[in-house]
Protein backbone atom coordinates (compact mmCIF):
# COMPACT_ATOMS: atom_id res chain seq x y z
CA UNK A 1 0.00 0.00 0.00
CA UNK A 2 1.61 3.61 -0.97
CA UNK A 3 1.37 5.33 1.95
CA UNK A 4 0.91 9.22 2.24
CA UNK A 5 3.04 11.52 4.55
CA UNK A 6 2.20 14.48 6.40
CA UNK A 7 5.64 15.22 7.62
CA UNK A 8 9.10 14.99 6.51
CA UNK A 9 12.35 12.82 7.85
CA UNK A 10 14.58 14.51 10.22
CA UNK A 11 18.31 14.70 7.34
CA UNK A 12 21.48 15.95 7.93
CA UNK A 13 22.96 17.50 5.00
CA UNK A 14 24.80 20.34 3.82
CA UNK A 15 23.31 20.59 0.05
CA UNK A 16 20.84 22.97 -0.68
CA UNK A 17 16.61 21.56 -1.31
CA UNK A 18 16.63 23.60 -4.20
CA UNK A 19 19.72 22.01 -5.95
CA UNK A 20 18.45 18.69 -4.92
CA UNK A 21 15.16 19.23 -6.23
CA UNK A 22 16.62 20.15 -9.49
CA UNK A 23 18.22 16.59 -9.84
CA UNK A 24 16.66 14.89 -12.57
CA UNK A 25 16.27 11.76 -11.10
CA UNK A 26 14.19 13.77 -8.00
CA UNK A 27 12.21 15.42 -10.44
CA UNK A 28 11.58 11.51 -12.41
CA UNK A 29 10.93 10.01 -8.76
CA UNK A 30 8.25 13.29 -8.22
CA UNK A 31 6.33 12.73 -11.51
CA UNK A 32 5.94 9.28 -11.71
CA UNK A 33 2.81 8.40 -12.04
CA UNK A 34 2.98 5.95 -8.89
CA UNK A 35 3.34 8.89 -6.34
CA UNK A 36 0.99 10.84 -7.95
CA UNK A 37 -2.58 10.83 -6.39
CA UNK A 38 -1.19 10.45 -2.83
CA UNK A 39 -2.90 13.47 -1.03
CA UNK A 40 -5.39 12.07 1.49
CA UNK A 41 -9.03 14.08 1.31
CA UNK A 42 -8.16 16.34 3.99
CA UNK A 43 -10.65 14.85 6.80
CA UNK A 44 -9.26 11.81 6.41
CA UNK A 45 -5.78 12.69 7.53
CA UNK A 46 -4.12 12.72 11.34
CA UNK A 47 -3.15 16.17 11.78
CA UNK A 48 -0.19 16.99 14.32
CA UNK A 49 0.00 19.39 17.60
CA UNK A 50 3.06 17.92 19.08
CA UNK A 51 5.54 16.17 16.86
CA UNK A 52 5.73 11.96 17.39
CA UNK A 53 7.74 9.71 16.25
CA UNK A 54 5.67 6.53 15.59
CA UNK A 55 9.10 4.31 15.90
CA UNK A 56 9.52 5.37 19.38
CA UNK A 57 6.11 3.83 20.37
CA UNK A 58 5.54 0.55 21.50
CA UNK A 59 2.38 0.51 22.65
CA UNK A 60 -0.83 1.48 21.27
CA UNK A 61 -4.11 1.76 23.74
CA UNK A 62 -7.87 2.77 21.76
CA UNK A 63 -10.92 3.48 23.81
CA UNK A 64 -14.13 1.64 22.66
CA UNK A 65 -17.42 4.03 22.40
CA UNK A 66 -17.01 6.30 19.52
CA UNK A 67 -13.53 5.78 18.82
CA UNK A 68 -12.88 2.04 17.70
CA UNK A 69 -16.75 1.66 17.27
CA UNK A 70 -18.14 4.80 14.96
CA UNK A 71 -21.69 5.27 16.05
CA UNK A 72 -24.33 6.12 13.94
CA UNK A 73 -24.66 9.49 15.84
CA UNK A 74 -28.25 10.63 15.08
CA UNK A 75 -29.44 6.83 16.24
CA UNK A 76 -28.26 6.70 18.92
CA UNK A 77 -28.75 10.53 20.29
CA UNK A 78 -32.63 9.42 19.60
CA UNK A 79 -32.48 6.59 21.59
CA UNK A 80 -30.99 8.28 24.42
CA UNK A 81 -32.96 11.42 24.20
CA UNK A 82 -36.09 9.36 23.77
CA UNK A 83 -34.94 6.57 26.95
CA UNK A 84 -33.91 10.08 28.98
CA UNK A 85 -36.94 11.85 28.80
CA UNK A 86 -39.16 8.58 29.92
CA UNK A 87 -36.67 8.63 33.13
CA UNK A 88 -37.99 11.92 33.67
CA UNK A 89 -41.94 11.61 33.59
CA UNK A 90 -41.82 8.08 34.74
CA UNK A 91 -39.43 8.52 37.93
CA UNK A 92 -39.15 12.10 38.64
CA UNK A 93 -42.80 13.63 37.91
CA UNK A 94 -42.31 16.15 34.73
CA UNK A 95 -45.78 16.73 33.18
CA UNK A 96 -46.66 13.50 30.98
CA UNK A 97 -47.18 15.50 27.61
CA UNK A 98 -43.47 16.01 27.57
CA UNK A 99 -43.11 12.31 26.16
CA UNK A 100 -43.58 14.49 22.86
CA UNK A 101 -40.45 16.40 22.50
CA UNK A 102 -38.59 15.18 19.37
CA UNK A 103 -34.51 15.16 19.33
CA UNK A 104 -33.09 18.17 17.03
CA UNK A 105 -29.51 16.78 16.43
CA UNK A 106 -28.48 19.94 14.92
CA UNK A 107 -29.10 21.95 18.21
CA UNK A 108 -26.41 20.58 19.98
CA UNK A 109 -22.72 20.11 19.48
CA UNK A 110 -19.53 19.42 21.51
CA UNK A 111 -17.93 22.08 23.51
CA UNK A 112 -21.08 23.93 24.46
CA UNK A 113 -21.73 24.95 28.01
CA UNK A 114 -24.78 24.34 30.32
CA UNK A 115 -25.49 27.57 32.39
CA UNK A 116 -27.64 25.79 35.63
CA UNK A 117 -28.49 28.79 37.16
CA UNK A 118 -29.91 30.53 34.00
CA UNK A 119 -31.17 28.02 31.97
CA UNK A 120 -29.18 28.79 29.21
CA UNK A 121 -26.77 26.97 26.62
CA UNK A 122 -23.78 28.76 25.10
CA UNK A 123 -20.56 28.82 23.09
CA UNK A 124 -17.49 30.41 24.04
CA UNK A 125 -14.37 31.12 22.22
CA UNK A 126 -10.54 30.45 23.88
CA UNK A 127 -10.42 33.42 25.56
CA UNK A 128 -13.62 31.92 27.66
CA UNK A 129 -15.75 35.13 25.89
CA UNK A 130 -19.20 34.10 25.46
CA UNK A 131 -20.11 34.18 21.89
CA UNK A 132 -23.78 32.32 20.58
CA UNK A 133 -26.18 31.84 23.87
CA UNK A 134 -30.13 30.18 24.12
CA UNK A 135 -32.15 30.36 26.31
CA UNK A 136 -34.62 27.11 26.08
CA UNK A 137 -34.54 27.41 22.03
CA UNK A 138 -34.44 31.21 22.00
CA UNK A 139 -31.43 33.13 20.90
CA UNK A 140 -30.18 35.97 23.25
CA UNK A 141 -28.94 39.17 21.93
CA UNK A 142 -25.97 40.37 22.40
CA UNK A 143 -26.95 42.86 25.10
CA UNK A 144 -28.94 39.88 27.19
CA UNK A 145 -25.35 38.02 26.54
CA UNK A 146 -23.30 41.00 27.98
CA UNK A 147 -25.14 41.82 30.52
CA UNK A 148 -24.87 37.83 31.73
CA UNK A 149 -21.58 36.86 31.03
CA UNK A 150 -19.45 40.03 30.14
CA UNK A 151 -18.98 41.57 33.41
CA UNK A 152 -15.62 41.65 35.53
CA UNK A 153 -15.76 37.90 36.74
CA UNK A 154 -14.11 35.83 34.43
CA UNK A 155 -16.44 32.67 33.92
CA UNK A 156 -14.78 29.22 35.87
CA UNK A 157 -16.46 26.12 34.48
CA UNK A 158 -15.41 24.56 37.32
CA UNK A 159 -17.88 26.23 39.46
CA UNK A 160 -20.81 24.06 40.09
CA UNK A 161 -23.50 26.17 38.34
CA UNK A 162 -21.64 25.36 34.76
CA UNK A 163 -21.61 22.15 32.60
CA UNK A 164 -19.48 21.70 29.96
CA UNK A 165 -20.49 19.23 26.93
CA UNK A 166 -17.58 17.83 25.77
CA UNK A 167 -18.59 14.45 24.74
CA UNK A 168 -20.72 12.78 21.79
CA UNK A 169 -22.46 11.01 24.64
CA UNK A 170 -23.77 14.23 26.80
CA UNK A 171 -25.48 15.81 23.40
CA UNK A 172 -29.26 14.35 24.50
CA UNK A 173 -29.08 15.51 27.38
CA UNK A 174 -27.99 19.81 26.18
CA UNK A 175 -31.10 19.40 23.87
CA UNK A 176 -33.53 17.50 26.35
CA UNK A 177 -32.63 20.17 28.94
CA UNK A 178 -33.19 23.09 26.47
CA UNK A 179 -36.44 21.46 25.04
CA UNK A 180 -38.19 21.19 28.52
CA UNK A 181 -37.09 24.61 29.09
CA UNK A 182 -38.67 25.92 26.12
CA UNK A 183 -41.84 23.43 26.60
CA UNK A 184 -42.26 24.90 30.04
CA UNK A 185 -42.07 28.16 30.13
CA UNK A 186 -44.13 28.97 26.81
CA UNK A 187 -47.28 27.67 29.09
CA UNK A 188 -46.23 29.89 31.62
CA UNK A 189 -44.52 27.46 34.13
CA UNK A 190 -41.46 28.84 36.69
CA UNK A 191 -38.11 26.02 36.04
CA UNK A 192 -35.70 25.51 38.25
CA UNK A 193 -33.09 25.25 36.24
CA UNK A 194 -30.48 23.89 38.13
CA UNK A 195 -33.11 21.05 39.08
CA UNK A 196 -34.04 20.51 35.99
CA UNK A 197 -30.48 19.90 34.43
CA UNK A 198 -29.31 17.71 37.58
CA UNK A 199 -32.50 15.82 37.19
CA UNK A 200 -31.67 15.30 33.15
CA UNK A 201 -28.17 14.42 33.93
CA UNK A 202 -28.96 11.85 36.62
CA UNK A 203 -31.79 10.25 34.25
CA UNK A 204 -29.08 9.60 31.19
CA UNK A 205 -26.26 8.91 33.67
CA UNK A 206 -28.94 5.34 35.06
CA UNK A 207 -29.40 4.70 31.37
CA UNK A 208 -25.85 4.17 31.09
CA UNK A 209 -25.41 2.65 34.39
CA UNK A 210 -28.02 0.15 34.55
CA UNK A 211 -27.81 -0.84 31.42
CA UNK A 212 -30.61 -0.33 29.80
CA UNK A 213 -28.98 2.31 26.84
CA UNK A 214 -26.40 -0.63 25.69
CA UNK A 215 -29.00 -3.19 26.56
CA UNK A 216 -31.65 -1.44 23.66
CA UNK A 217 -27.60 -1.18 21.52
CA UNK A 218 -27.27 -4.73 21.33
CA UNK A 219 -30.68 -5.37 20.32
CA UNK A 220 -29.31 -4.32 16.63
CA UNK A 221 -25.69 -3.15 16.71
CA UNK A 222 -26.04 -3.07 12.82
CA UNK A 223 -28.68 -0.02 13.15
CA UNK A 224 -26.71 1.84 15.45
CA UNK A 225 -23.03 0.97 14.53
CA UNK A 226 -20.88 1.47 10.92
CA UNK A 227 -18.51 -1.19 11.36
CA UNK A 228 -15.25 0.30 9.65
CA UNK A 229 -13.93 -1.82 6.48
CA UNK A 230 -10.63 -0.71 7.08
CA UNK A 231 -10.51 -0.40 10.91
CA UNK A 232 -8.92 -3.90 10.78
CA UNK A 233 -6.21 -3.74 8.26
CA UNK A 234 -5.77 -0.68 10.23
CA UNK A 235 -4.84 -2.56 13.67
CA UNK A 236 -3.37 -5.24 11.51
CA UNK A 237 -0.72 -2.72 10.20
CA UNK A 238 0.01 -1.41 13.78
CA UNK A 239 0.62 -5.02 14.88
CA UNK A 240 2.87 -5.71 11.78
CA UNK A 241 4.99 -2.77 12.54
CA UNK A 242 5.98 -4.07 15.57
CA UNK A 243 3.16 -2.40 18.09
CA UNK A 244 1.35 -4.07 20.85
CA UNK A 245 -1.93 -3.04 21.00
CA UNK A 246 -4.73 -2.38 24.15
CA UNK A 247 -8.22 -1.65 24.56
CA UNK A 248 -8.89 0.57 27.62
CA UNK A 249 -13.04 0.98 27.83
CA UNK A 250 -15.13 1.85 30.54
CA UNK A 251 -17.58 -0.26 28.79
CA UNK A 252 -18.12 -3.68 30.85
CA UNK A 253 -17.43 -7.02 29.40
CA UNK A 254 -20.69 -8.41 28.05
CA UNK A 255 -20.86 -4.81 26.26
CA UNK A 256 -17.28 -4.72 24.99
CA UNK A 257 -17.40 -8.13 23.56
CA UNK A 258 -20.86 -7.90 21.79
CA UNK A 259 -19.32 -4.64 20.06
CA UNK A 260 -15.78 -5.52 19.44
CA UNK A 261 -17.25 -8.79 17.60
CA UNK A 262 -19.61 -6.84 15.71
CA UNK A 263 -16.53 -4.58 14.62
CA UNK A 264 -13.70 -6.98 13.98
CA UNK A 265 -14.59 -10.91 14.47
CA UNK A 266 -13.89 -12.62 11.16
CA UNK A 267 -12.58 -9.63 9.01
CA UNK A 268 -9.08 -10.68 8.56
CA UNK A 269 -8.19 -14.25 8.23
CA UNK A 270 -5.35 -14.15 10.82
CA UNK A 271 -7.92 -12.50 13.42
CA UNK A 272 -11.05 -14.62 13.58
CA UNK A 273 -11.67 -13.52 17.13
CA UNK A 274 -11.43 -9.86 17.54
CA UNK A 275 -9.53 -10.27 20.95
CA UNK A 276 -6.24 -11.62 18.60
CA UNK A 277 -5.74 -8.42 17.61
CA UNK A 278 -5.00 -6.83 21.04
CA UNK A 279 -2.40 -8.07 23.76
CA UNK A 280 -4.12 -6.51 26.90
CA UNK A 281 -7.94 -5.85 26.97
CA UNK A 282 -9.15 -3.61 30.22
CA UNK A 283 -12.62 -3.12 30.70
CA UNK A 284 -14.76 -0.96 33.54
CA UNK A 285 -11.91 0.83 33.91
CA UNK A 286 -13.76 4.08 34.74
CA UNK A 287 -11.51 7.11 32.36
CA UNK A 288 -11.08 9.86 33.86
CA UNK A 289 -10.62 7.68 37.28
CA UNK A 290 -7.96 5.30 35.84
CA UNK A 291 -5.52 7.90 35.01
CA UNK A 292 -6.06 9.75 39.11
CA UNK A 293 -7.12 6.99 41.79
CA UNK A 294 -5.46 3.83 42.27
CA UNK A 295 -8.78 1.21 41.71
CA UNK A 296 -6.34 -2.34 41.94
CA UNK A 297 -7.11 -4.73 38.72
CA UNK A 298 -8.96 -7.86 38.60
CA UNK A 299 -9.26 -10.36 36.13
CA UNK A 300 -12.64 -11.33 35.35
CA UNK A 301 -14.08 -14.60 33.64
CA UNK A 302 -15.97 -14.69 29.95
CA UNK A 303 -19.25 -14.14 32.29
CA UNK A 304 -18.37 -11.36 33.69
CA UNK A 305 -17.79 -12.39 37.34
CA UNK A 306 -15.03 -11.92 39.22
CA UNK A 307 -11.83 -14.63 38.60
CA UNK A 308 -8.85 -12.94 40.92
CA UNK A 309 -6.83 -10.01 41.81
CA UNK A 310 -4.26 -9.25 39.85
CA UNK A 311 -0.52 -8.70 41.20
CA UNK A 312 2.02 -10.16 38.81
CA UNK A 313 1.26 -9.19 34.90
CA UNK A 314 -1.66 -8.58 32.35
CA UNK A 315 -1.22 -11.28 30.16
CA UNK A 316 -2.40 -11.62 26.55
CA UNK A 317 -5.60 -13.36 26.50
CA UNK A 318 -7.13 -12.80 29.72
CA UNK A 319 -9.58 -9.93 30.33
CA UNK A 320 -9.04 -6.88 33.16
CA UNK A 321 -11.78 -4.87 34.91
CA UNK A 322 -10.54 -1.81 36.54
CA UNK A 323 -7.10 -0.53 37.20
CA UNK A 324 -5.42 2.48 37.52
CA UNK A 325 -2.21 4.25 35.19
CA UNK A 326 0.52 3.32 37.88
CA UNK A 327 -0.58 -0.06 37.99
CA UNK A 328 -0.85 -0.65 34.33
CA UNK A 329 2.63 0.47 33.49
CA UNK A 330 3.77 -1.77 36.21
CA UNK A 331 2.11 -4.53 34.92
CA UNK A 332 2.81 -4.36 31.17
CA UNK A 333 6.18 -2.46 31.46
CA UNK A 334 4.65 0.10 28.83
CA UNK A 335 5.81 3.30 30.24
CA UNK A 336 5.41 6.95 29.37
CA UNK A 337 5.92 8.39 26.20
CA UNK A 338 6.03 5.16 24.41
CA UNK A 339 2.55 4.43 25.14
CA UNK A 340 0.56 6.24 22.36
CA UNK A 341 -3.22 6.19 23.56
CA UNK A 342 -6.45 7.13 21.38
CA UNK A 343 -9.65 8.36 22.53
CA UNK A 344 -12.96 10.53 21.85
CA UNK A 345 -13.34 12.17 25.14
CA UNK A 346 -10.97 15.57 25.39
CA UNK A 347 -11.85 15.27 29.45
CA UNK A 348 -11.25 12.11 29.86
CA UNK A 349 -9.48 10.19 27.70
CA UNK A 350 -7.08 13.26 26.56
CA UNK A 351 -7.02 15.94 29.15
CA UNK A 352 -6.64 13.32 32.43
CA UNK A 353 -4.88 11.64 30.72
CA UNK A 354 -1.57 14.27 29.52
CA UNK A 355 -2.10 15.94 33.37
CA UNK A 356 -1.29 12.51 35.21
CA UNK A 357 1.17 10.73 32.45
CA UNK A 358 3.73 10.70 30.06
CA UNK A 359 1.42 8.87 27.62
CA UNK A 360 1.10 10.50 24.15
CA UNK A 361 -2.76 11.40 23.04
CA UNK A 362 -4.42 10.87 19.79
CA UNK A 363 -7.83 12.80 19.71
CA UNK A 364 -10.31 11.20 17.66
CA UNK A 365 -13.06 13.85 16.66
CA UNK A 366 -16.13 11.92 15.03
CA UNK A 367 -17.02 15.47 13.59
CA UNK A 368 -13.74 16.39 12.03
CA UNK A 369 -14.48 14.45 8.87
CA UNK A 370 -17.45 16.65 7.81
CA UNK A 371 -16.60 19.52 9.11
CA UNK A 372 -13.16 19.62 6.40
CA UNK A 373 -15.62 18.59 3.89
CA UNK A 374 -17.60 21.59 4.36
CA UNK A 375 -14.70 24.37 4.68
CA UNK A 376 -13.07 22.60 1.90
CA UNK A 377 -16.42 23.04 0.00
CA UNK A 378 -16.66 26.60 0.59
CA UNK A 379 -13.61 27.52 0.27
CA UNK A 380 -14.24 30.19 -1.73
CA UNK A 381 -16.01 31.59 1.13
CA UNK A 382 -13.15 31.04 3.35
CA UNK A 383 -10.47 32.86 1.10
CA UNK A 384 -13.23 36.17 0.70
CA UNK A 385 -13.53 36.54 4.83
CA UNK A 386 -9.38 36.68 5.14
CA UNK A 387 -9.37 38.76 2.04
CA UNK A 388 -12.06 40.95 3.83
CA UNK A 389 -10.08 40.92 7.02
CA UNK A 390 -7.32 42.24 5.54
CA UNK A 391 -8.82 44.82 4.13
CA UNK A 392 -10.84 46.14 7.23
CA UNK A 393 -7.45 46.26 8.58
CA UNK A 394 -5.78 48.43 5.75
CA UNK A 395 -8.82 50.87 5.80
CA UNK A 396 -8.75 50.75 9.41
CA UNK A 397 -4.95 52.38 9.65
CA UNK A 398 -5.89 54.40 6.53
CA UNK A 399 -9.28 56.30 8.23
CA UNK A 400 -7.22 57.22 11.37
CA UNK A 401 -4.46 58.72 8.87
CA UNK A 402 -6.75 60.92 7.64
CA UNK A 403 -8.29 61.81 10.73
CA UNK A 404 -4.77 62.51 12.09
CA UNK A 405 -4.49 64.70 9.28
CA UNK A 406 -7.79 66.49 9.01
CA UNK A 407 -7.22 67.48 13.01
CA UNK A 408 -3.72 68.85 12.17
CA UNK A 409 -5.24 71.22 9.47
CA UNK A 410 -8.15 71.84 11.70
CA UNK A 411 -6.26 73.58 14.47
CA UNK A 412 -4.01 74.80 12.20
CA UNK A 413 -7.23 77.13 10.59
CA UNK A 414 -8.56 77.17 14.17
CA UNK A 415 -5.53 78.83 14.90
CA UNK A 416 -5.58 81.61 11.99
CA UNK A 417 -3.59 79.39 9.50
CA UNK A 418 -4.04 80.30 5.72
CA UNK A 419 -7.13 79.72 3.87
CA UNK A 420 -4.93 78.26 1.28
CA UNK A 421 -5.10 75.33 3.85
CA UNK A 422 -9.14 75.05 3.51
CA UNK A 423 -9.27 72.96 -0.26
CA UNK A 424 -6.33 70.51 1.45
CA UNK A 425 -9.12 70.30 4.19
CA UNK A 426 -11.90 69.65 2.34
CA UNK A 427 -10.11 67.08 -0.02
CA UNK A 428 -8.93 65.46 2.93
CA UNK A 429 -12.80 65.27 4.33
CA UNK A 430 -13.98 63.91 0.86
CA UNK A 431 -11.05 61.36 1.04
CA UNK A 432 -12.19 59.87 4.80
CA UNK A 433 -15.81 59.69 4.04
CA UNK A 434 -15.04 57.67 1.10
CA UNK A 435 -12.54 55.16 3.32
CA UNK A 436 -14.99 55.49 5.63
CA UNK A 437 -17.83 54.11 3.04
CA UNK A 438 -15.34 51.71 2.78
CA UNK A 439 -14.89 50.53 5.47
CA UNK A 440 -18.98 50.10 6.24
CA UNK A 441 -19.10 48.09 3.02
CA UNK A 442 -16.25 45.66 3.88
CA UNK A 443 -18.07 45.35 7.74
CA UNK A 444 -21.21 44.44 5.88
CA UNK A 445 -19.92 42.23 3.12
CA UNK A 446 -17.81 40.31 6.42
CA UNK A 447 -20.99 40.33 8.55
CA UNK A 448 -23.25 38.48 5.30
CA UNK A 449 -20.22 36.02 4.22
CA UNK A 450 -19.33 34.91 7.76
CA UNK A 451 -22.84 34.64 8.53
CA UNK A 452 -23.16 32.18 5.40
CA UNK A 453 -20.91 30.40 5.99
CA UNK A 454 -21.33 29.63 9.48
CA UNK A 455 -25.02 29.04 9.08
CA UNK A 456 -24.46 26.24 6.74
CA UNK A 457 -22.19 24.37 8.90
CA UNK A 458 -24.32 24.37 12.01
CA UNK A 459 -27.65 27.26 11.74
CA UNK A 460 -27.33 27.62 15.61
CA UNK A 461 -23.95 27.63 16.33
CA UNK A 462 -21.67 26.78 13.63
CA UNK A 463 -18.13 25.46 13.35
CA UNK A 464 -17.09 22.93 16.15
CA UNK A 465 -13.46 24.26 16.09
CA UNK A 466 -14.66 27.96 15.66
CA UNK A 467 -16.20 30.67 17.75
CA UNK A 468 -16.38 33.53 15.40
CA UNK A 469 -12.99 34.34 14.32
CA UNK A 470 -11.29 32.81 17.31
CA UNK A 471 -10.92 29.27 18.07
CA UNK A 472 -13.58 27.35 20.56
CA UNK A 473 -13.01 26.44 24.02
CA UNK A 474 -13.25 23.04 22.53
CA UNK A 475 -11.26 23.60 19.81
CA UNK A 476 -8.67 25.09 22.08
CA UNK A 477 -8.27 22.32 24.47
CA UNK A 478 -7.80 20.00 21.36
CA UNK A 479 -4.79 22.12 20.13
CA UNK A 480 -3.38 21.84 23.73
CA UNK A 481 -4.01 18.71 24.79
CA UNK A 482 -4.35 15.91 22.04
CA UNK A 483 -0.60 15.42 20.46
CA UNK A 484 -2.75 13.99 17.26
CA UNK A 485 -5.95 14.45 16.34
CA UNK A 486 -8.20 12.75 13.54
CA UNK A 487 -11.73 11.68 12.52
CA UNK A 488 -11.41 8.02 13.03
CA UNK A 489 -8.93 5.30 14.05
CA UNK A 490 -8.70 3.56 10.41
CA UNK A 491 -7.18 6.85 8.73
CA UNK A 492 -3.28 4.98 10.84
CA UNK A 493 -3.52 2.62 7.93
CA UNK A 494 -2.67 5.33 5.68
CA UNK A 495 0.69 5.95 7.64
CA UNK A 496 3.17 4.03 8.71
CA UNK A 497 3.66 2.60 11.61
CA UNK A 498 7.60 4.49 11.71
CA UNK A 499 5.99 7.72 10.58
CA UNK A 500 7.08 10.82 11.87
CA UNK A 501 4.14 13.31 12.48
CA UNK A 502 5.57 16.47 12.35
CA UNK A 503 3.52 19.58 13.72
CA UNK A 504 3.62 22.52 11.72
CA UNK A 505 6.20 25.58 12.46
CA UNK A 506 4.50 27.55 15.33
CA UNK A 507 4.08 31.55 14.53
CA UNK A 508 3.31 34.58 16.22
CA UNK A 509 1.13 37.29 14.93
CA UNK A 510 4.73 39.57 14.38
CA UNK A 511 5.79 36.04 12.36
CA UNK A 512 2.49 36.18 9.93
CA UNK A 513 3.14 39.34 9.15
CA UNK A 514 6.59 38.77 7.65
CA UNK A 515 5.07 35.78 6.09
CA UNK A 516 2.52 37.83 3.98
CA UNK A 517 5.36 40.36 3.17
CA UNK A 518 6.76 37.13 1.59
């Protein structure tokens, strides 16, 4: 398989690129038609925060949910809304006619934040400014936004009146928890917010922990799982290259196995059992605990039950509930940076995860995939809203020129100056009124395009990565935090297993500027 690269060898040489790219035989080896055609569609590539060298891993650890099993997201948000909301009129007394709130999957996306003591749901950008807000389904201005959240306390999500969405899993809930709001109040009813969203949380958190969500999964994987042709040749590749590979869930057993089957059992011949693929398999193991607390390991039987502690090793073959970081390295003798570890939750399988270890992160961002398609669609709008920040820019440090000037030539008539001095004047006046013109214009095209462009990728609250012209919060954290990042784990098998990922050359905003010059 020709394999594409996203980053280049480290070399040590003294000749010049350009008079080795001018080598015949480089420029044969560049056009031939074999190495032509190599670009990866953008959203299926791994893209790089923190350079890693594949060669120096040894390891390899996935999550289950959402990152080695891609879940039909709309599906399954249904389900959950739908099971959620009978928690809530069935145990906890909300009004019966409720039962008729439908799911809107576009209302909710990752890296929003839950507001419990307002009742509202909003976006904020890196600098923790609060951009889109709701209320319920209704859209605050921007002087209902101000006056909440732009005063002189800086907003701490850690503070028990926020929640922050940051998983594919907590989306039902954000839209349940708007919907009642909305449902409620438009016949007239007073919400207690903060009730209401503990209430919501609680109800999807039994689904989960009794059982009941996965139980209604299993019914028909098929429906609410894509199993991923080339997930396998994926691990396969990994293994070849001399990796050991790990599942780390906090999935149980019966769960795990009924989903890693459904992915993998069968779809190589070497791997007719899905657990040959993998040397240590840890279930239960309770991310974002694992990588804090110090839960001991115990090996459990194909039922489920209990077998024994563990004290020696994992070995290959048997199957782990619980554990903890310490223990695990311990155990395997997989240690810090040459464990590379890949997950869907920025809290807890990225975030925990860098804070406590050495462990290297891969991010995998379900989303990613069509949100490159989209940008890469409209490009054209894309290339228009830098063109048009530029430009605000240049007539920005043009208007307050003139200004500078039409001041110096008022006091200098104020102060008895020539009237020679008065046509310069009124030129100058003519000149800033058209600048200023201008400038309007450009504010307005801006204000249309942007407002385009980020109503098609999301009406209510558009880009993931994006807040405006700022990154999100969420988008943010996955800079910091995740050393990769990617839409899904099969895009490895177009890399190999030695490859160097090589982040791109960090700049400043003094840097860019000498780059445009360029």
């Amino acid at each position: 398989m020709i394999v594409r690269s996203t980053s280049m060898a480290i070399f040590k040489s003294s000749e010049p690129a350009q008079n080795v790219l001018q080598d015949p035989e480089i420029q044969r080896l560049l056009a031939h038609p074999e190495h032509q055609g190599l670009e990866l569609k953008h959203g299926r590539q791994v893209y790089t925060n923190r350079a890693l060298k594949m060669d120096e891993i040894t390891v390899v650890g996935f999550d289950m949910d959402y990152t080695l099993a891609v879940y039909s997201m709309r599906q399954i948000e249904e389900l959950a809304f739908r099971m959620t909301l009978e928690r809530l009129v069935g145990k906890r007394g909300y009004p019966e006619d409720l039962v008729s709130l439908h799911y809107d999957h576009e209302f909710v996306i990752r890296g929003l934040v839950v507001d419990k003591d307002c009742g509202n749901i909003f976006k904020m950008d890196r600098h923790n400014h609060v951009g889109r807000c709701y209320h319920g389904r209704k859209p605050l201005s921007l002087d209902e936004r101000r006056k909440l959240y732009q005063t002189n306390e800086k907003i701490r999500l850690s503070l028990p009146r926020f929640a922050w969405i940051d998983t594919l899993f907590s989306l039902p809930e954000a839209c349940l928890y708007a919907e009642i709001i909305e449902a409620l109040e438009a016949r007239g009813g007073k919400v207690d917010y903060h009730k209401l969203y503990d209430d919501t949380r609680e109800s999807i958190d039994e689904i989960h922990r009794d059982g009941s969500l996965k139980t209604e999964l299993k019914k028909d994987l098929a429906r609410f799982i894509h199993p991923d042709p080339e997930l396998a040749p994926a691990l396969h590749k990994l293994r070849s290259g001399g990796k050991k590979l790990f599942v780390l869930t906090n999935s149980l057993w019966d769960y795990t196995d009924a989903v890693m089957s459904f992915l993998l059992d069968g779809r190589l011949p070497e791997y007719p059992s899905w657990r040959g693929y993998f040397d240590t398999v840890v279930v239960g193991a309770q991310k974002p605990a694992f990588f804090a607390e110090h839960r001991p390991f115990v090996e459990i039987n194909a039922d489920g039950t209990v077998a024994k502690p563990v004290a020696e090793s994992l070995e290959r073959g048997k199957i782990y509930e619980g554990g903890n970081l310490f223990d695990f390295e311990r155990l395997t003798g997989h240690l810090g940076e040459h464990v590379l570890y890949v997950g869907d939750h920025i809290y807890g399988d990225i975030i925990r995860n860098r804070k406590s270890s050495q462990w290297r992160t891969c991010f995998v961002v379900q989303e990613l995939e069509r949100e490159i398609e989209y940008i890469d669609h409209n490009a054209g709008d894309v290339i228009r809203l830098n063109e048009l920040d530029a430009l605000r820019t240049r007539l920005d440090d043009m208007i307050n020129h003139h200004k500078l000037l039409l001041n110096a030539l008022d006091r200098k008539l104020e102060r008895g100056g020539s009237k020679e001095l008065e046509p310069r004047r009124q030129s100058e006046k003519q000149d800033l009124e058209k600048l200023r013109r201008a400038f309007k214009a450009t504010l307005a095209e801006g204000s249309e395009v942007e407002s385009r462009f980020e109503r098609g990728a999301n009406a209510y609250w558009g880009l993931v990565f994006k807040e405006g012209n700022e990154n999100s919060r969420f988008g943010e954290q996955v800079e910091d935090y995740a050393d990769l990042y990617t839409s899904r784990v099969s895009n490895l098998l177009y890399y190999s297993p030695m490859q160097v990922f090589r982040s791109p050359r960090a700049t400043m905003p003094h840097e860019r500027g000498t780059l445009r010059r360029g």
